[in-house]
Protein backbone atom coordinates (compact mmCIF):
# COMPACT_ATOMS: atom_id res chain seq x y z
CA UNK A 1 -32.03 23.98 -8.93
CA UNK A 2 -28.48 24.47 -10.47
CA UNK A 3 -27.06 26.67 -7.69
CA UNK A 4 -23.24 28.50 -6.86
CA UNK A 5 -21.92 26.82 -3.03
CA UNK A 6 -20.57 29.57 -1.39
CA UNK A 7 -19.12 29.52 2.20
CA UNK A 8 -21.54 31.63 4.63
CA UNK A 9 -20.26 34.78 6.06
CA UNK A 10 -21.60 37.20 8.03
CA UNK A 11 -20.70 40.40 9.58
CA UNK A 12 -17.63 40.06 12.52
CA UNK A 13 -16.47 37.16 10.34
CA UNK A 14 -12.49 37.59 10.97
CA UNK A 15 -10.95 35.33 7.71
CA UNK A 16 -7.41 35.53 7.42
CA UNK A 17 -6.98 38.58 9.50
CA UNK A 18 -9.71 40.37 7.25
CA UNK A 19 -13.53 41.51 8.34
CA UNK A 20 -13.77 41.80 4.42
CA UNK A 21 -16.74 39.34 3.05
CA UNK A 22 -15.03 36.98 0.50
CA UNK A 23 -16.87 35.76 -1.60
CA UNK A 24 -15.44 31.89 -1.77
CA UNK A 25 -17.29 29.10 -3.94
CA UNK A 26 -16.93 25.13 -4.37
CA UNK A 27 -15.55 24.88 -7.56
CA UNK A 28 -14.03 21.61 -9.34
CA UNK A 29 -10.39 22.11 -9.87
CA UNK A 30 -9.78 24.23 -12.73
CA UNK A 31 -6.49 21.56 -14.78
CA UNK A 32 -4.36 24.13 -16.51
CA UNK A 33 -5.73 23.26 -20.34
CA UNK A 34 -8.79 21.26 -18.93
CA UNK A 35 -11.78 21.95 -20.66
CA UNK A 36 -14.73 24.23 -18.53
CA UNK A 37 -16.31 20.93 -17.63
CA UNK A 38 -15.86 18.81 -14.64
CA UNK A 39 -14.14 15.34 -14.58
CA UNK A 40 -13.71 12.27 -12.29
CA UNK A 41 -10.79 12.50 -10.38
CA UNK A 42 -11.28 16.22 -9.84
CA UNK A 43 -10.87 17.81 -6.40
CA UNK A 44 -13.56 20.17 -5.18
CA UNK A 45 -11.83 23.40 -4.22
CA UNK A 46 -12.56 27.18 -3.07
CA UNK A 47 -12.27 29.55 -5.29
CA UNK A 48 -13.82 33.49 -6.05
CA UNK A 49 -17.09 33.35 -6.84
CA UNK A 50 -17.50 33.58 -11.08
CA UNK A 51 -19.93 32.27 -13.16
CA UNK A 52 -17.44 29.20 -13.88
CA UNK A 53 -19.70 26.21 -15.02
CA UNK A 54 -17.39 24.24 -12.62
CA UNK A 55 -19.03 26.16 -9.81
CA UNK A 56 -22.32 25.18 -10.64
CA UNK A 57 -24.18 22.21 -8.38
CA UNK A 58 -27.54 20.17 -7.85
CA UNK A 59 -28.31 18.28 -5.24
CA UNK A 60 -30.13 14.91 -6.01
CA UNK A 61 -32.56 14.38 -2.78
CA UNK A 62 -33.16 11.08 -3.73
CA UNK A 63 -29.28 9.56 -3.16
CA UNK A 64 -28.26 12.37 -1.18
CA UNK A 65 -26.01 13.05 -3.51
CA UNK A 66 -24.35 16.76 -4.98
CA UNK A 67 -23.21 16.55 -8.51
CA UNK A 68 -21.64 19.05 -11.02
CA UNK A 69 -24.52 20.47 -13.24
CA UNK A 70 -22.34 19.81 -16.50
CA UNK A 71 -21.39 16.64 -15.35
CA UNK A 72 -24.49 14.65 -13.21
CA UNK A 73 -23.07 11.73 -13.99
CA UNK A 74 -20.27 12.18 -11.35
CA UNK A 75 -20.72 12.84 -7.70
CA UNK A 76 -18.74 14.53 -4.94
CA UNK A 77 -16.67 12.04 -2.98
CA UNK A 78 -14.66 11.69 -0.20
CA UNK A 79 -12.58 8.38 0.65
CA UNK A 80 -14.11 7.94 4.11
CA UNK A 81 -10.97 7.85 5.96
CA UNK A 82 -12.44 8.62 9.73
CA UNK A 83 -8.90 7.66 10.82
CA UNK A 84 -7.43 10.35 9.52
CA UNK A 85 -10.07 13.20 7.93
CA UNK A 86 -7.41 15.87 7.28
CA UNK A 87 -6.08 13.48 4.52
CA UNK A 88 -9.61 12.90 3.22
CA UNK A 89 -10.19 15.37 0.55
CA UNK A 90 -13.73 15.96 -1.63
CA UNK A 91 -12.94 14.80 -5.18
CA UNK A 92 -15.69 13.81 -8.42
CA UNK A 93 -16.13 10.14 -9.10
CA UNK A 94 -18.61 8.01 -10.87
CA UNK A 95 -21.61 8.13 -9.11
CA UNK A 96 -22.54 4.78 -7.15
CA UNK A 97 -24.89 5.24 -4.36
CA UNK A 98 -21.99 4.79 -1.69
CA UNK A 99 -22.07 6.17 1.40
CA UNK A 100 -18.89 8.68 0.50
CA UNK A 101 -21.20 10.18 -2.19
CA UNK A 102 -24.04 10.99 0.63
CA UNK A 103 -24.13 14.71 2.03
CA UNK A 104 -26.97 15.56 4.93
CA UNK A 105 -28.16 19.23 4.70
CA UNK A 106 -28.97 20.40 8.36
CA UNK A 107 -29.57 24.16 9.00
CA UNK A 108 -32.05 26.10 6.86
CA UNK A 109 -32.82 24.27 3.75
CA UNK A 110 -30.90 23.86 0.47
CA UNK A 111 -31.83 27.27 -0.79
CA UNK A 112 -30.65 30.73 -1.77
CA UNK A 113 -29.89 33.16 1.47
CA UNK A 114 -30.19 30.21 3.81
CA UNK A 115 -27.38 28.92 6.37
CA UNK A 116 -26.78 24.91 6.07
CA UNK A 117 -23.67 22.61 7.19
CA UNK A 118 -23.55 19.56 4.79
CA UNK A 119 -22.70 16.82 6.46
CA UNK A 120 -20.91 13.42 5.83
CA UNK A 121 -21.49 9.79 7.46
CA UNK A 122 -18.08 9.86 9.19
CA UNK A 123 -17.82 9.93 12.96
CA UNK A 124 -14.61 11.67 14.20
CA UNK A 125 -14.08 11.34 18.31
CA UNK A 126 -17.90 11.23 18.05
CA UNK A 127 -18.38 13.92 16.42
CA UNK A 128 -20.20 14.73 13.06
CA UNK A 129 -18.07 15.92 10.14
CA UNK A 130 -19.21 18.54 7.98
CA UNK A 131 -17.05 19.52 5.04
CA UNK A 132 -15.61 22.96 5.07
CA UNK A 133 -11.65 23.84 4.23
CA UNK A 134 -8.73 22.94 6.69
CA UNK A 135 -9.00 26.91 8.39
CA UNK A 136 -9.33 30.22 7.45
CA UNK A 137 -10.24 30.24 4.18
CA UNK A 138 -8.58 31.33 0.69
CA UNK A 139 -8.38 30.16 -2.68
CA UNK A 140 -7.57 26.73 -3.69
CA UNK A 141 -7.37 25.90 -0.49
CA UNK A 142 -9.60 21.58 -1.27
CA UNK A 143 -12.59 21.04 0.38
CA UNK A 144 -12.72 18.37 3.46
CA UNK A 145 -14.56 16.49 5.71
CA UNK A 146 -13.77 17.62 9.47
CA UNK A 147 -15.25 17.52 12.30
CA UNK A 148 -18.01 20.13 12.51
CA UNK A 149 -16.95 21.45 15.81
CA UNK A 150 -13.68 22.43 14.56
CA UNK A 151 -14.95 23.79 11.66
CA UNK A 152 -17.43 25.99 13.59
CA UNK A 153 -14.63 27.27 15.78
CA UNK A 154 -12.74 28.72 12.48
CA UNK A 155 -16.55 29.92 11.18
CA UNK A 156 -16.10 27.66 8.25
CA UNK A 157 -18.89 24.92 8.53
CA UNK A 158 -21.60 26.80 6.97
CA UNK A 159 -22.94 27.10 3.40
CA UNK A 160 -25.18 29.19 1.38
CA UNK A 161 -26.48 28.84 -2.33
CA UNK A 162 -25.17 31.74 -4.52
């Protein structure tokens, strides 16, 4: 199903010194005069949740792969830099079938209400990375893969479908 990605929250959630739900979605970057579609090159960002076709996503089970609903020709992507993840930010390419276009769902399934990490193939200090935003979160703040530890410390590894 076409579906919204919006970062879990639940009550006691303290993000950026507020116990206020935000309501923060993946969105493809919005280019000042870029037309409501999503392109390659395109970083995946967090923004309010709208009704924005560039915050609409499927998930294709059979690559692994998450893809803009306007665009399914293109595929989240990160440049699989395990040296150095807080460089390695979630962008739309072509997609290929490559590893940095495969996402693992663990948690409650891919669904509406439920609680999920997504997951990447890199290992950081042997550790899984989950993608999530570099801390607390606001808007525009990109999308990245980091280790899902971390991200669970700052309550930012989980997802939801809105």
């Amino acid at each position: 199903p076409v579906s919204r990605i919006k970062m879990y929250w639940q009550f006691g959630y303290n993000w950026q010194e507020s116990y206020t739900e935000k309501k923060y979605c993946m969105q493809c970057r919005n280019r000042k005069g870029a037309p409501e579609a999503c392109d390659v090159g395109m970083k995946i960002e967090l923004y309010d949740c709208n009704r924005s076709h560039r915050q609409k996503f499927v998930r294709v089970e059979g690559d692994n792969s998450i893809r803009p609903a306007m665009s399914p020709h293109l595929c989240m992507s990160h440049q699989n830099r395990a040296d150095d993840i807080y460089l390695d930010t979630l962008t739309l390419e072509y997609c290929n079938g490559g590893k940095q276009q495969q996402f693992w769902i663990v948690g409650t399934p891919w669904q509406e209400n439920g609680k999920f990490e997504i997951r990447t193939n890199l290992i950081s200090n042997r550790n899984p990375t989950c993608l999530t935003n570099p801390h607390h979160p606001r808007r525009k703040e990109n999308i990245i893969p980091q280790r899902c530890d971390r991200a669970r410390d700052h309550l930012t590894s989980s997802w939801t479908l809105y």
